[in-house]
Protein backbone atom coordinates (compact mmCIF):
# COMPACT_ATOMS: atom_id res chain seq x y z
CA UNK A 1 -0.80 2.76 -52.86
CA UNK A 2 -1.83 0.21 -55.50
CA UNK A 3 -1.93 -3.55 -54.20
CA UNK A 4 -2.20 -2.64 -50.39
CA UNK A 5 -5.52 -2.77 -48.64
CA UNK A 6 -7.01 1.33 -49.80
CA UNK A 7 -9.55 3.38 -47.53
CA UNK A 8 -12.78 5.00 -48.66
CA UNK A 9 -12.05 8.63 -49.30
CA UNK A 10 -12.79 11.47 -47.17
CA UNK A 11 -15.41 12.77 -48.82
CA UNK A 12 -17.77 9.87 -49.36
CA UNK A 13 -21.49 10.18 -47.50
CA UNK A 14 -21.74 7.00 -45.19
CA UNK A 15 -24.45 6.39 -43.32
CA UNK A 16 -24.22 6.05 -39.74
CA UNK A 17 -26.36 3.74 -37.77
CA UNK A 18 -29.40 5.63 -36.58
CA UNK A 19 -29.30 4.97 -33.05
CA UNK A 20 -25.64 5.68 -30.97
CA UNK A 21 -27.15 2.15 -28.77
CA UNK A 22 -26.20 0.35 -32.36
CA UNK A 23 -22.71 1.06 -31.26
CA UNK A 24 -22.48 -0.65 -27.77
CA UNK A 25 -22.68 -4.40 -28.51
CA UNK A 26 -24.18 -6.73 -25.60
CA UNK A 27 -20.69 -7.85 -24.43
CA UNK A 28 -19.19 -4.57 -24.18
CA UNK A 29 -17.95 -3.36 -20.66
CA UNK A 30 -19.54 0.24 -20.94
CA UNK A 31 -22.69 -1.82 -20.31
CA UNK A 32 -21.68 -3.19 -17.18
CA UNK A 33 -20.49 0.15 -15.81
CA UNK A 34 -24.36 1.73 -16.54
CA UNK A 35 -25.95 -0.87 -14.41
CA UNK A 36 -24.11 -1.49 -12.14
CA UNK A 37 -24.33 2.44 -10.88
CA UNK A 38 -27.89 2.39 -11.85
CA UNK A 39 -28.86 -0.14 -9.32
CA UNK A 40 -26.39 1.64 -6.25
CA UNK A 41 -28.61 3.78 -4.44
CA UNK A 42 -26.48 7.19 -4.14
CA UNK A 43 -28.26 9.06 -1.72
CA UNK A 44 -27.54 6.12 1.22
CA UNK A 45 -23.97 6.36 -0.27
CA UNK A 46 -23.57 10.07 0.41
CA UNK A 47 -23.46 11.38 -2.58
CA UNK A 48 -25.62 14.40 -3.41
CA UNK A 49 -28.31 13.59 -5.25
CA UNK A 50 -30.62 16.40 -4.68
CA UNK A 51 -30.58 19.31 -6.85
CA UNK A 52 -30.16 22.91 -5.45
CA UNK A 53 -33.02 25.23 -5.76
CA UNK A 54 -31.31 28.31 -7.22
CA UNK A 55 -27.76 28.50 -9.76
CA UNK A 56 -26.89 26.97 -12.78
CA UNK A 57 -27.94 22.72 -12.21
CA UNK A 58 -24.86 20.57 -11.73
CA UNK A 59 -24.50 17.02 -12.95
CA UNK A 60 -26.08 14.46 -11.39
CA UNK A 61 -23.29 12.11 -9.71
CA UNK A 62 -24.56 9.01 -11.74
CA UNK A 63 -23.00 10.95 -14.45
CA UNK A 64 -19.48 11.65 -12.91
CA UNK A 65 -19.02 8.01 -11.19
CA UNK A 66 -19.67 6.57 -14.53
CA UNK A 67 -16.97 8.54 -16.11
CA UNK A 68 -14.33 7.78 -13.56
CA UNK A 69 -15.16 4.04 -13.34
CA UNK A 70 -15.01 3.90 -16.90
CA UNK A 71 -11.69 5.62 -16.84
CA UNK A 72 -10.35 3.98 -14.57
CA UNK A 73 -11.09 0.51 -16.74
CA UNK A 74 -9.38 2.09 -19.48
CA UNK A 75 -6.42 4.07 -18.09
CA UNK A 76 -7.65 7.32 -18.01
CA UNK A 77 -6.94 9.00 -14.66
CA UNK A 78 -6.46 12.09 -15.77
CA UNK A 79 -9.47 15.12 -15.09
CA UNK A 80 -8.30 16.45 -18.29
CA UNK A 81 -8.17 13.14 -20.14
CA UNK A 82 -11.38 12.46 -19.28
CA UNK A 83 -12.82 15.94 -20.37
CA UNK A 84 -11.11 14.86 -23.97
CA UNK A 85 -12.64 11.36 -24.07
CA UNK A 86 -16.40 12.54 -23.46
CA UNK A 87 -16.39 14.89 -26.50
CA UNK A 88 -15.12 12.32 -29.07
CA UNK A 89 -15.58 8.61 -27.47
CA UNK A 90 -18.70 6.74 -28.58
CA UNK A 91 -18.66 4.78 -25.69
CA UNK A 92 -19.00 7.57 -23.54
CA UNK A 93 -20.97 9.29 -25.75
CA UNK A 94 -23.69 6.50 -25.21
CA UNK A 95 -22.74 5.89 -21.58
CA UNK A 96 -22.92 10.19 -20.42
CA UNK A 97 -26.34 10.66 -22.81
CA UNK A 98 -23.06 13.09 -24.90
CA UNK A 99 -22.80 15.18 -21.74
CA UNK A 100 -19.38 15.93 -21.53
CA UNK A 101 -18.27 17.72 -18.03
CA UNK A 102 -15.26 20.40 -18.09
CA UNK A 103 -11.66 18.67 -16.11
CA UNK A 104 -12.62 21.31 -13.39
CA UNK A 105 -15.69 19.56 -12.63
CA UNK A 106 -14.00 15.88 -12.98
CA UNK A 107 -11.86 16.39 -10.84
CA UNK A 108 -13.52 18.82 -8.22
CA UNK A 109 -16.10 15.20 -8.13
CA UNK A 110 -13.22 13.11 -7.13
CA UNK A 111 -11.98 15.38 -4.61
CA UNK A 112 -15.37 16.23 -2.89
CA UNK A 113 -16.68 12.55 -2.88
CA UNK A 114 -14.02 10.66 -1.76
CA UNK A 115 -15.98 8.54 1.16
CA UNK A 116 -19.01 7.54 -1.12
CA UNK A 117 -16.35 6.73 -3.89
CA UNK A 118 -14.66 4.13 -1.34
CA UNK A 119 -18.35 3.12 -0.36
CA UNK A 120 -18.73 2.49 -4.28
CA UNK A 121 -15.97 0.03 -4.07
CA UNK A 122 -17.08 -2.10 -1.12
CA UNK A 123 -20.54 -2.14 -3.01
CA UNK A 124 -19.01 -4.08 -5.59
CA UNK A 125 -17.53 -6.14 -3.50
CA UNK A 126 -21.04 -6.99 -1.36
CA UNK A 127 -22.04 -8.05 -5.06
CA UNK A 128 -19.02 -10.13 -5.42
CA UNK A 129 -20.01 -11.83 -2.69
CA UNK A 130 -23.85 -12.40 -3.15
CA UNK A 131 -22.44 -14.43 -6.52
CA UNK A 132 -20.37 -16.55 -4.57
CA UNK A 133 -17.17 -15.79 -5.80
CA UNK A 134 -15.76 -16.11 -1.99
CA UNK A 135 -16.51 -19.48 -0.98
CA UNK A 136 -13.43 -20.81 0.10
CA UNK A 137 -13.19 -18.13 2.40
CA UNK A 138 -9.09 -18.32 2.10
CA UNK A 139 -7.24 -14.89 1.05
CA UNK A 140 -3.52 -14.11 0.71
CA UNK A 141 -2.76 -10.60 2.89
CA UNK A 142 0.22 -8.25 1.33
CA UNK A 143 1.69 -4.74 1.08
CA UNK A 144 2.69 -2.76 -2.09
CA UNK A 145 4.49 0.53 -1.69
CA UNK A 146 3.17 3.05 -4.51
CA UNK A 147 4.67 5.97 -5.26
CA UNK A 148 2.79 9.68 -4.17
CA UNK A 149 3.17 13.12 -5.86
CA UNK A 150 6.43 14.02 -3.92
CA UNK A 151 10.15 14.25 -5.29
CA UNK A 152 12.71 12.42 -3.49
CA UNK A 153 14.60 15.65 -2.73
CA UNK A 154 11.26 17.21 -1.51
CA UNK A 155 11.24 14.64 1.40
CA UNK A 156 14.02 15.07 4.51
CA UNK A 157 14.54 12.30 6.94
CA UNK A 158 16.71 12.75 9.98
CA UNK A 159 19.75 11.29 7.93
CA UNK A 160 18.68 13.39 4.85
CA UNK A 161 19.10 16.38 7.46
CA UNK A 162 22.19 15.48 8.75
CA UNK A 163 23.69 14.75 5.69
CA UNK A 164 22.41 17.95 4.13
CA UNK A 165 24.29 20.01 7.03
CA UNK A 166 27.71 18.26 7.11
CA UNK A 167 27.67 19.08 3.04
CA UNK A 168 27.16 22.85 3.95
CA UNK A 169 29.59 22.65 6.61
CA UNK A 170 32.44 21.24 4.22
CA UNK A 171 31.32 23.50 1.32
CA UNK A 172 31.51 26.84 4.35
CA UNK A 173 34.63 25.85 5.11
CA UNK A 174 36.19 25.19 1.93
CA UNK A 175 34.58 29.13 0.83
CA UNK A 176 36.55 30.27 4.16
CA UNK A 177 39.78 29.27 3.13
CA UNK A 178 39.56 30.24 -0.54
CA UNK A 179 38.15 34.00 1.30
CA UNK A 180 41.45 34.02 3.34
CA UNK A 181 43.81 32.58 0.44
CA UNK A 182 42.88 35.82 -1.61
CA UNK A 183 42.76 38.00 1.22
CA UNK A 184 46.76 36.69 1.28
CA UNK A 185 47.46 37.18 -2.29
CA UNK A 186 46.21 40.45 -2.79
CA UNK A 187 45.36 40.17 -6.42
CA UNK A 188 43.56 42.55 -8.83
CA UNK A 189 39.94 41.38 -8.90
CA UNK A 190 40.46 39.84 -5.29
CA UNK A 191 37.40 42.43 -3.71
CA UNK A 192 34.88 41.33 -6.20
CA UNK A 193 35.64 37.24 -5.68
CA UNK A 194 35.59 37.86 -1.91
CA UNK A 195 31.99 39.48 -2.16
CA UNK A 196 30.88 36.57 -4.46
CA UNK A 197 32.22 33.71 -1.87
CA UNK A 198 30.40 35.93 1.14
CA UNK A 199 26.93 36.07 -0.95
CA UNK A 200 27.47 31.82 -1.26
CA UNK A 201 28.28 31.89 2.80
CA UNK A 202 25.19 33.59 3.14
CA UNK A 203 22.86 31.96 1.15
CA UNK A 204 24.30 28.50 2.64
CA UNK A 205 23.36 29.87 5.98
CA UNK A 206 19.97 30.48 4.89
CA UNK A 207 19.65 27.39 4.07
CA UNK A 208 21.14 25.87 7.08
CA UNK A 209 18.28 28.05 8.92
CA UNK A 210 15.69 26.23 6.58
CA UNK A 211 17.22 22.93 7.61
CA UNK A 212 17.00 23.35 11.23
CA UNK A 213 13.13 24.63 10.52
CA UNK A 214 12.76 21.04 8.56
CA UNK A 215 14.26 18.95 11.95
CA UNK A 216 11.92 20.76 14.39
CA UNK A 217 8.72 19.63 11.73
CA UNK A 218 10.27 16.54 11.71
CA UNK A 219 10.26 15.75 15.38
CA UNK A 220 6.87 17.12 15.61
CA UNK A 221 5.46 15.00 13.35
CA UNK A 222 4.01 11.26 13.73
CA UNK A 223 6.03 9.77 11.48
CA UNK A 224 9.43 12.06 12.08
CA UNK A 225 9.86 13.01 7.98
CA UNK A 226 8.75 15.83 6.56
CA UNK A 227 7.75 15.94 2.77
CA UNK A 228 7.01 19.38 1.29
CA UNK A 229 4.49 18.21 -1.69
CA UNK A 230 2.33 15.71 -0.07
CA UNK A 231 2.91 16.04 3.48
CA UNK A 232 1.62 12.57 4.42
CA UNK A 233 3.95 10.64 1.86
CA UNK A 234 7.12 9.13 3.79
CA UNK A 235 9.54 7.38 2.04
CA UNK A 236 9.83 3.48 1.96
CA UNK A 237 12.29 1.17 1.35
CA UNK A 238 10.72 -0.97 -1.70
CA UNK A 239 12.07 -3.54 -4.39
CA UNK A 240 15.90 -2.48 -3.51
CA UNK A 241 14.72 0.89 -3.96
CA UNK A 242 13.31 3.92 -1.85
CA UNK A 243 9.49 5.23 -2.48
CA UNK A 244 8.52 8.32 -1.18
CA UNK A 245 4.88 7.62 -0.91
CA UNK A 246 2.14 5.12 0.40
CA UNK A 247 1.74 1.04 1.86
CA UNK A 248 -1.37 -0.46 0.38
CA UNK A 249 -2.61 -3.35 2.00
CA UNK A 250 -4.65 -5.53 0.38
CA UNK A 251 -6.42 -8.83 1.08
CA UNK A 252 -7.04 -11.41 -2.23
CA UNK A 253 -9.24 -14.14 -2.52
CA UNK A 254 -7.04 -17.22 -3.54
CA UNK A 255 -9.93 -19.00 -5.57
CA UNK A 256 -10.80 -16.09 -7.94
CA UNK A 257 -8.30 -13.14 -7.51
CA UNK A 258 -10.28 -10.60 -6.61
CA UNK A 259 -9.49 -7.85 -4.03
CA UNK A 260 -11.62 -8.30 -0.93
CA UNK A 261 -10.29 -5.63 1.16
CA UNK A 262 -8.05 -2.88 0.89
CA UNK A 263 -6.33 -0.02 3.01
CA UNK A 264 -4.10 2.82 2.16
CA UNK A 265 -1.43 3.45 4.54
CA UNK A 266 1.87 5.79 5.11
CA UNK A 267 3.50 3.24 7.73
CA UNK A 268 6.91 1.41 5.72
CA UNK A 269 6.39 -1.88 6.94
CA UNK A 270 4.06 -4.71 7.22
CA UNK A 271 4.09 -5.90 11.08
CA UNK A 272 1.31 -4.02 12.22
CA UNK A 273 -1.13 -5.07 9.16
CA UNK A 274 -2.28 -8.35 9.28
CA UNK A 275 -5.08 -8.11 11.95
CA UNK A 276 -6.87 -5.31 10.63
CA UNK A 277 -6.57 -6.29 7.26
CA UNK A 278 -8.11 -10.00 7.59
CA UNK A 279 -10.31 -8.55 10.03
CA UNK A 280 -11.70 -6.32 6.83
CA UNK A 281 -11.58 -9.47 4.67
CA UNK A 282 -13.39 -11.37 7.11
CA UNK A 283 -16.10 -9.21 7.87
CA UNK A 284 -16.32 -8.01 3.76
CA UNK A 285 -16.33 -12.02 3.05
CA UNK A 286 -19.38 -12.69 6.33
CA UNK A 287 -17.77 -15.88 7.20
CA UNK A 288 -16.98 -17.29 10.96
CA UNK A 289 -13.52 -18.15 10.20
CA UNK A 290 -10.88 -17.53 7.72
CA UNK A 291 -7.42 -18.78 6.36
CA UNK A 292 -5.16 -16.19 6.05
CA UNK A 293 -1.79 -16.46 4.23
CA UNK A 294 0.92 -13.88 4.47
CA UNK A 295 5.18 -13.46 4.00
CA UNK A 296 7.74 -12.81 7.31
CA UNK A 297 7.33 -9.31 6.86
CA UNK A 298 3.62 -9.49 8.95
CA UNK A 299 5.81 -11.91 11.61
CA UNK A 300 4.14 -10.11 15.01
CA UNK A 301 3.48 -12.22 17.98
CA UNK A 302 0.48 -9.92 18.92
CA UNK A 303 -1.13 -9.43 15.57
CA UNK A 304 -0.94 -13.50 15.02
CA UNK A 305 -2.38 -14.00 18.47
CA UNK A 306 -5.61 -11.30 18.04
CA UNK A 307 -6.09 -13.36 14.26
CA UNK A 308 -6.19 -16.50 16.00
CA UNK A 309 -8.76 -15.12 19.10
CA UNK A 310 -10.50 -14.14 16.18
CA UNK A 311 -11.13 -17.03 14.74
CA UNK A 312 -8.49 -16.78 11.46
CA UNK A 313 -6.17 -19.13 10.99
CA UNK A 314 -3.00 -17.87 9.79
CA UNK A 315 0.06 -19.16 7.93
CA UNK A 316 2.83 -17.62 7.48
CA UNK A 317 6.44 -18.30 8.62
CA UNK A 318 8.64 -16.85 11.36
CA UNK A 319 11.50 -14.47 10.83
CA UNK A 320 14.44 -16.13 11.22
CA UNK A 321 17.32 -13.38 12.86
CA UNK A 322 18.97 -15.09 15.31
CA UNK A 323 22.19 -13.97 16.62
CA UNK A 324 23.19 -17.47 18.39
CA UNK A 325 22.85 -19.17 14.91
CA UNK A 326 24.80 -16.36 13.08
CA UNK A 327 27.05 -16.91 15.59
CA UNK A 328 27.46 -20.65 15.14
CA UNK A 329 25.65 -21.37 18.73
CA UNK A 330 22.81 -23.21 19.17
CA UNK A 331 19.25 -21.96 18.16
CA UNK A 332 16.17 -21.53 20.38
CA UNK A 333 14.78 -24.11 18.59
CA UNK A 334 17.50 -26.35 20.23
CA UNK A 335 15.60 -26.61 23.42
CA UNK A 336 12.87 -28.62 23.86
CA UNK A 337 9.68 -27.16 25.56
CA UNK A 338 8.31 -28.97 28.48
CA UNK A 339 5.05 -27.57 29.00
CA UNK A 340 4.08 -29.90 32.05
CA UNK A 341 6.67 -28.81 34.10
CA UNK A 342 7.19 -25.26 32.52
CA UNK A 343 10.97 -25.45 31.89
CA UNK A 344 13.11 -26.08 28.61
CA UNK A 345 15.59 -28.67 28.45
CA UNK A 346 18.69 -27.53 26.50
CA UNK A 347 21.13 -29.91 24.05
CA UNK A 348 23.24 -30.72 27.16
CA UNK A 349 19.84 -32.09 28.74
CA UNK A 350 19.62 -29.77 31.91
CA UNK A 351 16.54 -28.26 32.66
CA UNK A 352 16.41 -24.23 32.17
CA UNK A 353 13.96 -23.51 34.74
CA UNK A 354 11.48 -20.29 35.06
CA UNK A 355 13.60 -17.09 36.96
CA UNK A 356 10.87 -14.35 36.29
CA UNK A 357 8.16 -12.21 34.13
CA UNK A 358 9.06 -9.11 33.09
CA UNK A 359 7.07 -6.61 30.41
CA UNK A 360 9.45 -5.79 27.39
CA UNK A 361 8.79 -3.25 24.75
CA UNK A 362 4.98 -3.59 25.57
CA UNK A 363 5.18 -7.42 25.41
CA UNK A 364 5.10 -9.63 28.50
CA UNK A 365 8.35 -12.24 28.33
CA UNK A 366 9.37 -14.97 30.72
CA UNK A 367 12.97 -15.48 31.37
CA UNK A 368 14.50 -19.04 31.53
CA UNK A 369 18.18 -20.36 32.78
CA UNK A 370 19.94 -23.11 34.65
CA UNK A 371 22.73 -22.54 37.21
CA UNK A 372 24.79 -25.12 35.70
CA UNK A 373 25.46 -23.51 32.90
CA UNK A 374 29.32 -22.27 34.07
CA UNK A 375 30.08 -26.22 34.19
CA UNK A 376 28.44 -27.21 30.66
CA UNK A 377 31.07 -29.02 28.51
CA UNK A 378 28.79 -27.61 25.81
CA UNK A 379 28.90 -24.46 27.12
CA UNK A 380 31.33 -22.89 24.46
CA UNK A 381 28.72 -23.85 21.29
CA UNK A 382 25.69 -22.24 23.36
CA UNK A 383 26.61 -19.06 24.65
CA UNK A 384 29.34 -16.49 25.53
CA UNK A 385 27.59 -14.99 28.88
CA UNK A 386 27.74 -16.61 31.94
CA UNK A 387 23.65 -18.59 31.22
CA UNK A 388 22.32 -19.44 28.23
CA UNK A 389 19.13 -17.63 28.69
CA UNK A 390 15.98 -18.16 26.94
CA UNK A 391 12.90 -15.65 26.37
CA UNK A 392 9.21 -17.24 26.02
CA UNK A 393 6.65 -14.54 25.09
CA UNK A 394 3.23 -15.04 26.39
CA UNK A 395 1.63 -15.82 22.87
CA UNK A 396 4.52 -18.73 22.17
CA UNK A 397 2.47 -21.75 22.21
CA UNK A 398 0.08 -19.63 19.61
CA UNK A 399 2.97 -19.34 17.51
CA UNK A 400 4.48 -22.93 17.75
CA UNK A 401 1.05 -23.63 16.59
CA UNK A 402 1.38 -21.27 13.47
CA UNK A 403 4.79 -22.75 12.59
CA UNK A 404 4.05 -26.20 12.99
CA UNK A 405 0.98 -25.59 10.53
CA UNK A 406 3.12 -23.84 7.55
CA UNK A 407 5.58 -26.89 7.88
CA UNK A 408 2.63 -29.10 7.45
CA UNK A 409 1.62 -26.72 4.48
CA UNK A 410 4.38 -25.02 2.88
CA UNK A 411 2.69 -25.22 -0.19
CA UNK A 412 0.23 -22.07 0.90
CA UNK A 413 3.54 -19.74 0.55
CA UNK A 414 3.29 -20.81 -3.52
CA UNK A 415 -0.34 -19.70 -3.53
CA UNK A 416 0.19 -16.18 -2.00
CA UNK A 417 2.41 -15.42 -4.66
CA UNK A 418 0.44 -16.91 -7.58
CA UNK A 419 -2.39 -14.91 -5.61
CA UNK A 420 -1.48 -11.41 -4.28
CA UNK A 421 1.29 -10.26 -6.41
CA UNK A 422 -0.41 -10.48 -9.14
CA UNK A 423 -3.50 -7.78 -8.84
CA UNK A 424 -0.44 -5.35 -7.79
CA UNK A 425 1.40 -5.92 -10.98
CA UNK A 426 -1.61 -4.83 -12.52
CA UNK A 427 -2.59 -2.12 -11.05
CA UNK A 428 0.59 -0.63 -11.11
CA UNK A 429 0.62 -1.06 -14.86
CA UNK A 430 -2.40 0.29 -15.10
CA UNK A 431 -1.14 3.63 -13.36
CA UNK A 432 1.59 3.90 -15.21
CA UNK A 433 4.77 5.81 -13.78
CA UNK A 434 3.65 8.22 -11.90
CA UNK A 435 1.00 6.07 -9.80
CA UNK A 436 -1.05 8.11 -7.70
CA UNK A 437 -1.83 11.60 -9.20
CA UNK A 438 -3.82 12.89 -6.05
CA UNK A 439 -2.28 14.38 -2.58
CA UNK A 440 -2.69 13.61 1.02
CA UNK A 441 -3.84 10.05 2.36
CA UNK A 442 -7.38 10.93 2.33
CA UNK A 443 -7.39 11.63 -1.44
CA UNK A 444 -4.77 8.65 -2.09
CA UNK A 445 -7.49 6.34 -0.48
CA UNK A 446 -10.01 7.70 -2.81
CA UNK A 447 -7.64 6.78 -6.01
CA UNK A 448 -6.91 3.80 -4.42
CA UNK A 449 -10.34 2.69 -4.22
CA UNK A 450 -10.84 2.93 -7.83
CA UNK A 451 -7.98 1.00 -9.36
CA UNK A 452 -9.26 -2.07 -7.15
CA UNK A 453 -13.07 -1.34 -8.44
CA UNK A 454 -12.08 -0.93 -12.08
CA UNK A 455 -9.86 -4.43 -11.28
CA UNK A 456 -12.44 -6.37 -9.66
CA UNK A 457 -15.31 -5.34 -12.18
CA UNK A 458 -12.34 -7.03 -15.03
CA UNK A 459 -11.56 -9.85 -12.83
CA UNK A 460 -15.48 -10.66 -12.40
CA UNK A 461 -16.17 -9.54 -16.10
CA UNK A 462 -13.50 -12.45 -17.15
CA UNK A 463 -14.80 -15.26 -14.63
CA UNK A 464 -18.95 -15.39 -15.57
CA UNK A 465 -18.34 -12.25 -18.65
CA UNK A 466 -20.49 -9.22 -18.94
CA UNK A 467 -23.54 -10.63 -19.76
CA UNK A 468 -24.07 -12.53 -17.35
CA UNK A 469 -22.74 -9.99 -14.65
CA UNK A 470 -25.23 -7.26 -15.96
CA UNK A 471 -27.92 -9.86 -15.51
CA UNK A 472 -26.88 -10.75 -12.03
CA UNK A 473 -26.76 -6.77 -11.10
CA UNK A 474 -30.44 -6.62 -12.60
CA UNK A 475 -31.89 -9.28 -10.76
C-alpha cells in the first residue's frame, strides 16, 4: 500500500497510558453520566441499595443506571448490547470500574426498577430547573404515536374481526361447492380431494371459534382491541399510517428544547391530554402560570376550561367541522353574541333567543332559535330544518377567549413546530425501527423515560457543555 497513509504493525509493543482516567478527557459525556448518578440519592429513589446478608452480592444499582443512561446516549438499548460494550468499551470500562454485568442482569435491572428509573428522569429535570433553563415558563404540548412489540396481524379490532369472518365465510363456501362439484363428477381421485377440502372446512372453523374467543376479549376490554404480544398496545392511526402501539405525550420548553414532562399512553388521540400534561409541566416547571401551545387535535371545551381555572393560558385553534359551511350555509360564527341580553342575532338580524339547557354527551349545552325563522328571506342559505338552531356550551365565552388570543398570535403555531416536533424526530431516530423493545405500558413508560433523560442530558450538555454541567451537579 505504498503512498497511502500505512498503520503500525500488529506486533509492535506500544505503551498504553498508565491510568484508564488518561482516556476520558474533561469534555467527554461519560463524565457527566458518573456525577450526575453520584449525587442522586438512590435509596429515597427506591432503588435497593442495601446489600443482602447471605448469596452471591449483586451489583450495586449505581452500576446498572450508569450503563443504561450511557446506552441510552449512545443507542444501545439492547441488554445484550450492553453486556458486549462493557467488556471492550473504554468508556465503560472507566465509567463500571471494568465490571461488566451478564444481559440477564441488564435487563432483569430495567424490568425490576422501572418507578425509580422514571424518578431518575424527573431528577434531571428538578436540575434543569435549579439552572434556569425554564424561565419563560412557555412549553409546546404534543403526541407521538411509537410503535410497541406487536405485529399488525397480532392485533384484532372489531373491523379486523369482521373482516376476518366474512373471508372464512367466502373461502367455506367456495370449498362447499368445489366438495359438491366432485361429488357430481365422480372422478378417480375424487375421495382423497373431498377429505382434503373437509380438513380446510375444519380447520377454518377452528379458527372461526378462535375469532369469536378474540370478540368476547375484545368487548371485555377497556379499549375494545385485543393484541396478542403486548396486550396493552392498540393500534393508532399515525402519519397516514396505522401503529399498533403507544401515544406519548410530551410537554417542551420553547426557549431551550428540553422535555419537561412526559406520559406514556395507549389512548389514539389527543383530546383528553392537554390538562394533565401542562398540569405536569407546570408543577415540574414551579411556576403560578403557564403558556401552553398545542395543534386542533387537543380542541376540548373541558380540558381548555380546567387549563384556564388553572391558571395556563392556552393557544391553540378550534377544529373547524362544520356541516352548515360544508354545506354552503352560514357558520356559527355568523351570529353575533349578545351577552347582555343572552341571545344571538343571526345575518338576517333577528334575535335567536334562549329555549332551554339540556346535558349532552356529559357536557351542559344551551339551545338557541327564533320563531321567525319559517319567514326568513335568508332562510334557504342558513338552514334546511324548520329553525336555524344554535348550541352554546357552558365553557363558550372561555373559548372565544382562546380563539380570539391565537388570532392575535398566530405566530405561537410556528413555534410549536420549531419546538415539539423536533425532540420526537430524535428520539425516534435514536430508537431506530423497532422503537420500544419492552412490553406492557408499565415497562414502555420505563423505556420511555430514558430516551427523554439521555435527550435532555444532550440538549443541556449542548446549551452550557459538560463542564460546566458536571460543575453545576457538584455544587
Amino acid at each position: 500500500m505504498k503512498g497511502f497513509i500505512e498503520g503500525e504493525a500488529r506486533s509492535q509493543a506500544t505503551l498504553f497510558p498508565e491510568r484508564i482516567d488518561d482516556y476520558i478527557d474533561e469534555e467527554n459525556p461519560v463524565r457527566v453520566v458518573d456525577v450526575f448518578v453520584e449525587s442522586l440519592d438512590l435509596s429515597v429513589l427506591n432503588f435497593k441499595t442495601i446489600p443482602a446478608a447471605t448469596g452471591r452480592p449483586a451489583y450495586h444499582p449505581a452500576t446498572l443506571l450508569k450503563l443504561y443512561i450511557y446506552g441510552y446516549l449512545n443507542r444501545l438499548q439492547s441488554s445484550r448490547r450492553l453486556e458486549r460494550e462493557a467488556g471492550r468499551n473504554v468508556e465503560l470500562m472507566w465509567l463500571l470500574g471494568r465490571l461488566a454485568p451478564d444481559f440477564k442482569t441488564i435487563a432483569d435491572f430495567r424490568k425490576n426498577n422501572g418507578k425509580a428509573i422514571r424518578s431518575v428522569c424527573k431528577e434531571f429535570v428538578l436540575i434543569c430547573r435549579k439552572l434556569e433553563l425554564f424561565t419563560d415558563a412557555f412549553v409546546a404540548i404534543d403526541g407521538s404515536k411509537f410503535k410497541g412489540v406487536n405485529a399488525s396481524k397480532r392485533n384484532y379490532t372489531k373491523v379486523k374481526i369482521k373482516q376476518r369472518l366474512e373471508k372464512i365465510d367466502l373461502s367455506i363456501a367456495r370449498y362447499l361447492g368445489q366438495i359438491a362439484s366432485a361429488d357430481r363428477q365422480e372422478l378417480p381421485g375424487t375421495a382423497e380431494k373431498t377429505k382434503q377440502l373437509k380438513a380446510k372446512i375444519a380447520k377454518l372453523h377452528k379458527e372461526v371459534d378462535r375469532l369469536n374467543q378474540f370478540e368476547k376479549q375484545r368487548l371485555a376490554s377497556t379499549g375494545k382491541q385485543v393484541s396478542l404480544t403486548d396486550p396493552d398496545t392498540r393500534a393508532m392511526s399515525g402519519s397516514g399510517r396505522t401503529i399498533i402501539g403507544y401515544n406519548v405525550q410530551a410537554a417542551v420548553d420553547a426557549k431551550n428544547h428540553l422535555i419537561v414532562g412526559h406520559k406514556v399512553t395507549n389512548v389514539g388521540h389527543d383530546r383528553s391530554a392537554l390538562y394533565d400534561t401542562a398540569l405536569l409541566a407546570k408543577d415540574v416547571i414551579g411556576t403560578e402560570t403557564l403558556e401552553v401551545v398545542a395543534d386542533r387535535g387537543y380542541y376540548n371545551g373541558d380540558e381548555i376550561y380546567n387549563c384556564e381555572q388553572s391558571q395556563i393560558t392556552t393557544y391553540l385553534p378550534k377544529v373547524k367541522t362544520s356541516n352548515n359551511l360544508a354545506k354552503g350555509l352560514f357558520d356559527k360564527r355568523d351570529f353575533k353574541w349578545v351577552a347582555k341580553d343572552n341571545e344571538y342575532e343571526c345575518p338576517a338580524g333577528e334575535r335567536l333567543i334562549w329555549r332551554c339547557t339540556v346535558e349532552e354527551r356529559g357536557k351542559i349545552n344551551s339551545k338557541y332559535w327564533s320563531s321567525n325563522c319559517p319567514n326568513c328571506l335568508m332562510k334557504k342559505r342558513c338552514t334546511t330544518g324548520i329553525n336555524r338552531r344554535v348550541t352554546r356550551s357552558e365553557h363558550e365565552e372561555v373559548l372565544e377567549e382562546v380563539q380570539k388570543r391565537i388570532e392575535r398570535e398566530p405566530e405561537r403555531m410556528d413555534i410549536r413546530r420549531e419546538t415539539v416536533e423536533h425532540p420526537f424526530g430524535t428520539i425516534k431516530s435514536w430508537m431506530g425501527y423497532t422503537h420500544f423493545q419492552m412490553r406492557t405500558l408499565k415497562h414502555v413508560s420505563t423505556e420511555m423515560s430514558l430516551h427523554v433523560l439521555a435527550y435532555n442530558l444532550k440538549r443541556v450538555m449542548q446549551i452550557i457543555g459538560a463542564v460546566s454541567l458536571v460543575e453545576a451537579m457538584r455544587a
